[in-house]
C-alpha atoms as a PDB file:
ATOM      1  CA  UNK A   1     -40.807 -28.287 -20.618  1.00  0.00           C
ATOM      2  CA  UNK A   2     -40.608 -24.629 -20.937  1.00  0.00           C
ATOM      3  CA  UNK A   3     -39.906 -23.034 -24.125  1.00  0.00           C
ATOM      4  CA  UNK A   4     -36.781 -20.736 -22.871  1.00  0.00           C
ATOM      5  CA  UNK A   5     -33.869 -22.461 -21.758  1.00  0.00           C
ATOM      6  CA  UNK A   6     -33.948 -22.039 -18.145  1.00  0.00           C
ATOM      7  CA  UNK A   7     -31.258 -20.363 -16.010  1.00  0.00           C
ATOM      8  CA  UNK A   8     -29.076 -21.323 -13.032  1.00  0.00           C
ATOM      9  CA  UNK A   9     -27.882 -18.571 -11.789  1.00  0.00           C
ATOM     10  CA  UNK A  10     -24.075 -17.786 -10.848  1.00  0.00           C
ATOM     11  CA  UNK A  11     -22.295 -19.183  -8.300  1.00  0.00           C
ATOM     12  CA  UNK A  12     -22.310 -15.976  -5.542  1.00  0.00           C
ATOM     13  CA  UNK A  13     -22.920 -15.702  -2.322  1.00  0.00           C
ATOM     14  CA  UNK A  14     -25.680 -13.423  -3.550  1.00  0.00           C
ATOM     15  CA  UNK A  15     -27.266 -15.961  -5.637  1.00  0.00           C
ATOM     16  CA  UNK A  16     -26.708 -19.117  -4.001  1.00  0.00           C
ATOM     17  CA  UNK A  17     -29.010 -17.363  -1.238  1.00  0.00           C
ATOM     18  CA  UNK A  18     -31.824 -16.288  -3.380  1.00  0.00           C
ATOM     19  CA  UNK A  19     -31.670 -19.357  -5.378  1.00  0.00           C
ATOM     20  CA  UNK A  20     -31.986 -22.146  -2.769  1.00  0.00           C
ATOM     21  CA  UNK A  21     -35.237 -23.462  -2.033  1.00  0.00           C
ATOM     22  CA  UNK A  22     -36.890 -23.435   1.587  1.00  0.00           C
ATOM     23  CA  UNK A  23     -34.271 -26.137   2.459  1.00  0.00           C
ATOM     24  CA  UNK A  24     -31.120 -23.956   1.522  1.00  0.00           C
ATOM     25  CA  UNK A  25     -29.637 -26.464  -1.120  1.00  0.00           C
ATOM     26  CA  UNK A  26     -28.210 -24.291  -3.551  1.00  0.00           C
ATOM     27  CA  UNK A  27     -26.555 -22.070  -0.334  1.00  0.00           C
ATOM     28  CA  UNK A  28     -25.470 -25.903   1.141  1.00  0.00           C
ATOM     29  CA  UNK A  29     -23.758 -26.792  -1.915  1.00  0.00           C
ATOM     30  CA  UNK A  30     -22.268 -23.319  -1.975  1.00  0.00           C
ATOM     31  CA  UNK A  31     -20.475 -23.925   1.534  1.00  0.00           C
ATOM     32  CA  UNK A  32     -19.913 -27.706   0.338  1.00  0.00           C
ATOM     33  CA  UNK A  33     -17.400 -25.959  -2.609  1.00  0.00           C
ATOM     34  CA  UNK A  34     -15.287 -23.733   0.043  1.00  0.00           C
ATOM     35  CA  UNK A  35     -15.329 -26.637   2.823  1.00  0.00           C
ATOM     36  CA  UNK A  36     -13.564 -29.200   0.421  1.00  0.00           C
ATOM     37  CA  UNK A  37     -11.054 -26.665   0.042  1.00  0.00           C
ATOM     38  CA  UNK A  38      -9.921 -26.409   3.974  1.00  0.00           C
ATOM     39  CA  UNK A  39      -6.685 -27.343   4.784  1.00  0.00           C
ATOM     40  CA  UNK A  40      -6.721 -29.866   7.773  1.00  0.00           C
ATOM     41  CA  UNK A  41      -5.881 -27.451  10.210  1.00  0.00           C
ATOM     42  CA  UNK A  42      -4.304 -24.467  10.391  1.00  0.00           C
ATOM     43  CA  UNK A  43      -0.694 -25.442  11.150  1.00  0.00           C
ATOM     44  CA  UNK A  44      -0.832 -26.616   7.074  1.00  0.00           C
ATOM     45  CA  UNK A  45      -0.754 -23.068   6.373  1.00  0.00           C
ATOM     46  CA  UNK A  46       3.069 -22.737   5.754  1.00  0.00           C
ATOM     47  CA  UNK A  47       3.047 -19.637   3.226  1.00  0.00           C
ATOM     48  CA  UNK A  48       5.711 -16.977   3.190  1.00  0.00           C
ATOM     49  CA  UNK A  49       5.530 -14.170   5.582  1.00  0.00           C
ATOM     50  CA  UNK A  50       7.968 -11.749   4.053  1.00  0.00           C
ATOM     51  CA  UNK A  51       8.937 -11.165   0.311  1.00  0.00           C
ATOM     52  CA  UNK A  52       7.035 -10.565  -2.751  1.00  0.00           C
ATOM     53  CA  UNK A  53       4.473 -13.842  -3.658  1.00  0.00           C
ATOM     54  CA  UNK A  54       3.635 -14.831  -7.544  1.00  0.00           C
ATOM     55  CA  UNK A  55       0.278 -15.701  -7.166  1.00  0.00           C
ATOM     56  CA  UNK A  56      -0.565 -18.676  -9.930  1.00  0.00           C
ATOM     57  CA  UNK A  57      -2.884 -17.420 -12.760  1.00  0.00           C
ATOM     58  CA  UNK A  58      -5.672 -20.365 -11.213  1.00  0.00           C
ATOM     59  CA  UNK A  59      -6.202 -18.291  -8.233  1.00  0.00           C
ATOM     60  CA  UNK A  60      -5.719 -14.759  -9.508  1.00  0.00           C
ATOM     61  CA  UNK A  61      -6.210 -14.542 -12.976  1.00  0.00           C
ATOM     62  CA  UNK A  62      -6.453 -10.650 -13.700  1.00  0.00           C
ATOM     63  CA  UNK A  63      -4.938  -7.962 -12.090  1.00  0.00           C
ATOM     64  CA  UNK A  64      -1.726  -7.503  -9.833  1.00  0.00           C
ATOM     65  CA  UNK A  65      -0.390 -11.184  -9.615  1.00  0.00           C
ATOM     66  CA  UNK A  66       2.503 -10.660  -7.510  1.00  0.00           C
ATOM     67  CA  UNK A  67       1.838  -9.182  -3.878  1.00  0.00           C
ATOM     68  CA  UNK A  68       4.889  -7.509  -1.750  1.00  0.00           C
ATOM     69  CA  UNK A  69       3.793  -9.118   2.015  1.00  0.00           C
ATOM     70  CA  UNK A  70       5.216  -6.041   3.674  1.00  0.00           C
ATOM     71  CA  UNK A  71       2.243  -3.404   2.300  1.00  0.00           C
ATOM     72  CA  UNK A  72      -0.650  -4.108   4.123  1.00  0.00           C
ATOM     73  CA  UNK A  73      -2.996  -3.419   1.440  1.00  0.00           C
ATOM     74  CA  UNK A  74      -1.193  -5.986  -0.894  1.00  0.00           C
ATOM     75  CA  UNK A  75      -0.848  -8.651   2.021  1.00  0.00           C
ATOM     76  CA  UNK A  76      -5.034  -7.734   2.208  1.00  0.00           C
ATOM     77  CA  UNK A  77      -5.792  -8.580  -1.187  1.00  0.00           C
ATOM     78  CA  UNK A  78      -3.882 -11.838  -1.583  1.00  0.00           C
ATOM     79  CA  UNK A  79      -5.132 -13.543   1.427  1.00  0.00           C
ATOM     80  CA  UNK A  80      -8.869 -12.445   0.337  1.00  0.00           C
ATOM     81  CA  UNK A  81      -8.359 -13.568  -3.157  1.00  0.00           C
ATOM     82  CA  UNK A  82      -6.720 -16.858  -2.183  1.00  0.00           C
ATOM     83  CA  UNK A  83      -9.803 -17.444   0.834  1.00  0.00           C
ATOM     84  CA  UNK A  84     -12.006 -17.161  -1.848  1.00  0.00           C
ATOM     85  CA  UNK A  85     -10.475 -18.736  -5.062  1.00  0.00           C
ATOM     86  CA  UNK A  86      -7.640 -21.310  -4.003  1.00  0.00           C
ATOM     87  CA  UNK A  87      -8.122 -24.512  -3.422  1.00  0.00           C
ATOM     88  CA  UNK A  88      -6.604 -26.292  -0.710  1.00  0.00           C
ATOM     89  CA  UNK A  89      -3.082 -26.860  -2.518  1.00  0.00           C
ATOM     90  CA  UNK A  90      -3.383 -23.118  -2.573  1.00  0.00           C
ATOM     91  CA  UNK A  91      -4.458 -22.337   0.764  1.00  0.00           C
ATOM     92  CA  UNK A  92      -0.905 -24.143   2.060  1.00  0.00           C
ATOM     93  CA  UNK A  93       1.368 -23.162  -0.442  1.00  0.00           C
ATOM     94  CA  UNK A  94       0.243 -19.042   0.020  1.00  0.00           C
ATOM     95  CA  UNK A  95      -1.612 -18.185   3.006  1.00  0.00           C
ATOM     96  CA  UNK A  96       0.528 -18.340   6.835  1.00  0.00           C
ATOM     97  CA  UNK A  97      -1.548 -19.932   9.811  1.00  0.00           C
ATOM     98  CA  UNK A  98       0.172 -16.735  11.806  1.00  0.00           C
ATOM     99  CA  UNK A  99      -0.774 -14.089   9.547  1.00  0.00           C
ATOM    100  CA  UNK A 100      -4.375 -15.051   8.590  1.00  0.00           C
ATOM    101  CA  UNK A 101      -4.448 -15.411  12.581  1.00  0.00           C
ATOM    102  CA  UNK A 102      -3.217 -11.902  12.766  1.00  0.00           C
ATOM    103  CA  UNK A 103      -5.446 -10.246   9.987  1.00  0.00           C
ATOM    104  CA  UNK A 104      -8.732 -12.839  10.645  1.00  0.00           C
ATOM    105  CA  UNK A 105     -10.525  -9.875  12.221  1.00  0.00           C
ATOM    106  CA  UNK A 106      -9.990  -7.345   9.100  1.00  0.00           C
ATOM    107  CA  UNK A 107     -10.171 -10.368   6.332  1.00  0.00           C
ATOM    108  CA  UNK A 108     -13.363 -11.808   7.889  1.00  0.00           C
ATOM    109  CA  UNK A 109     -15.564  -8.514   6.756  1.00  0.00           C
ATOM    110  CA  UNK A 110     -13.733  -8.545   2.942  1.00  0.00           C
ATOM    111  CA  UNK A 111     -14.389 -12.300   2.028  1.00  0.00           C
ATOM    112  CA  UNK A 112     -17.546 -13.194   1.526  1.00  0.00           C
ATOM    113  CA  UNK A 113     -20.108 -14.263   4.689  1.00  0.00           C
ATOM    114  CA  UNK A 114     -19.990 -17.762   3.074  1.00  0.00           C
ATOM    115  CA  UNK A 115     -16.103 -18.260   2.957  1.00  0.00           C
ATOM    116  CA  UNK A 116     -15.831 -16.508   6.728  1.00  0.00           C
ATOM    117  CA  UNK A 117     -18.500 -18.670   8.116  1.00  0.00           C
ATOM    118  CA  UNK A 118     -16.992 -21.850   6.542  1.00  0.00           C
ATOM    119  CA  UNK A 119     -13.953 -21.248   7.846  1.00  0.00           C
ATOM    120  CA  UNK A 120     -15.351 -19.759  11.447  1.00  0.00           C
ATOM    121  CA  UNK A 121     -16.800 -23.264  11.724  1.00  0.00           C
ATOM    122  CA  UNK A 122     -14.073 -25.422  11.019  1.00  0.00           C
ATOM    123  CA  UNK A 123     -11.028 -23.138  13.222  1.00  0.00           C
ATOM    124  CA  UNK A 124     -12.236 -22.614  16.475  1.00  0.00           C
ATOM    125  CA  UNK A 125      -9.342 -20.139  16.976  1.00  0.00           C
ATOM    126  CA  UNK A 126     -10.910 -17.940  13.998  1.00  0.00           C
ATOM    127  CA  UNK A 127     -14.426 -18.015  15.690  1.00  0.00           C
ATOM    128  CA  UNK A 128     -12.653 -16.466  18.666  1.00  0.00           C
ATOM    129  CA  UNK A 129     -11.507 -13.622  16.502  1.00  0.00           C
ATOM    130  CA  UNK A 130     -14.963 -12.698  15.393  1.00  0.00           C
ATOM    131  CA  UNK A 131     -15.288  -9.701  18.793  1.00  0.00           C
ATOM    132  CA  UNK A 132     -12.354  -8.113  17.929  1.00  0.00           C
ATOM    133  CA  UNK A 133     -12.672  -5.315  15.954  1.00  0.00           C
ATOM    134  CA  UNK A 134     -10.790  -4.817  12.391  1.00  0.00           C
ATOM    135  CA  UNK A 135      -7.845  -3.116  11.803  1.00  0.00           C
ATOM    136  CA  UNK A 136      -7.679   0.074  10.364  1.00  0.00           C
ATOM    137  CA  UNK A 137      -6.966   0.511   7.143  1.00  0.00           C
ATOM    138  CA  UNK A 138      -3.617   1.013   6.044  1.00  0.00           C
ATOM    139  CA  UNK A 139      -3.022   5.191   4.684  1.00  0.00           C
ATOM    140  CA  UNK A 140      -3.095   5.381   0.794  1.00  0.00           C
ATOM    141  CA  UNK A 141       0.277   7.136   0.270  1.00  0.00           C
ATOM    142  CA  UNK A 142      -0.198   9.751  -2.181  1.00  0.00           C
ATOM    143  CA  UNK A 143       2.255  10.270  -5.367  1.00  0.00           C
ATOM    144  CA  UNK A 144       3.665  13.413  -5.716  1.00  0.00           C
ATOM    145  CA  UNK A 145       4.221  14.849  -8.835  1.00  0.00           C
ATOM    146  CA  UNK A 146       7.722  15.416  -9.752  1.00  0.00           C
ATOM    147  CA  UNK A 147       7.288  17.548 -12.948  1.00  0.00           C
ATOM    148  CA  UNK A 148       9.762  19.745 -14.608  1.00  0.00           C
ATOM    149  CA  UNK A 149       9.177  22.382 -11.792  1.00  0.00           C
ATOM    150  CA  UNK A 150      10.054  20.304  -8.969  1.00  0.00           C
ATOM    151  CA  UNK A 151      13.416  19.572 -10.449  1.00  0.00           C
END
């Protein structure tokens, strides 16, 4: 038994790859985790498609928790964030089979290649969505500054 404690190393994308042995393991057990979490099919995705969501502290647990559907950036970083930390509960109560359908192009390059191939593999109708090219990114609006001298 070696004398250091040995290390497994964090559950990523990154390492699950570099970590599995020549029959993949660690990377199978990797895709095992997100492919639990699938809904059924699609249709179960009955999230809201307008509004402001309250995302619970289980799937986002630092940062902006509640997301405003209508800015494209926001809708963006929900949907990623729920792909790759709900579980299925999750996946149905915040994500909308019509607007992942919508946005699959753009969200399958900013989840990881592990969460877009699990889900590529199960929903034919995503796979089909792998040609067409991502949207472009919404336009930061810029803040003006309203200072004294504006006024």
């Amino acid at each position: 038994m070696p004398a250091t404690p040995q290390h497994h190393p964090a559950w990523s994308p990154a390492g699950a790859a570099a970590d599995s042995g020549p029959d993949g393991t660690d990377l199978q057990l990797y895709q095992e985790k997100f492919r639990r979490r699938l809904p059924h099919a699609l249709d179960d995705l009955r999230g809201p498609t307008q509004g402001v969501v309250e995302a619970p502290a289980t799937v986002v647990w630092s940062g902006l928790r509640a997301f405003e559907l209508g800015n494209e950036r926001q809708l963006m970083s929900l949907y990623r964030t729920v792909l790759a930390e709900g579980m299925r509960e999750d996946l149905c109560a915040l994500l909308n089979r019509d607007i992942l359908l919508r946005w699959w192009p753009t969200l399958r390059i900013l989840v990881s290649t592990t969460v877009c191939g699990v889900w590529e593999e199960r929903f034919p109708q995503l796979r089909a969505l792998a040609d067409v090219p991502p949207a472009q990114p919404p336009a930061r609006r810029r803040r003006h500054h309203r200072g004294p001298a504006a006024a």
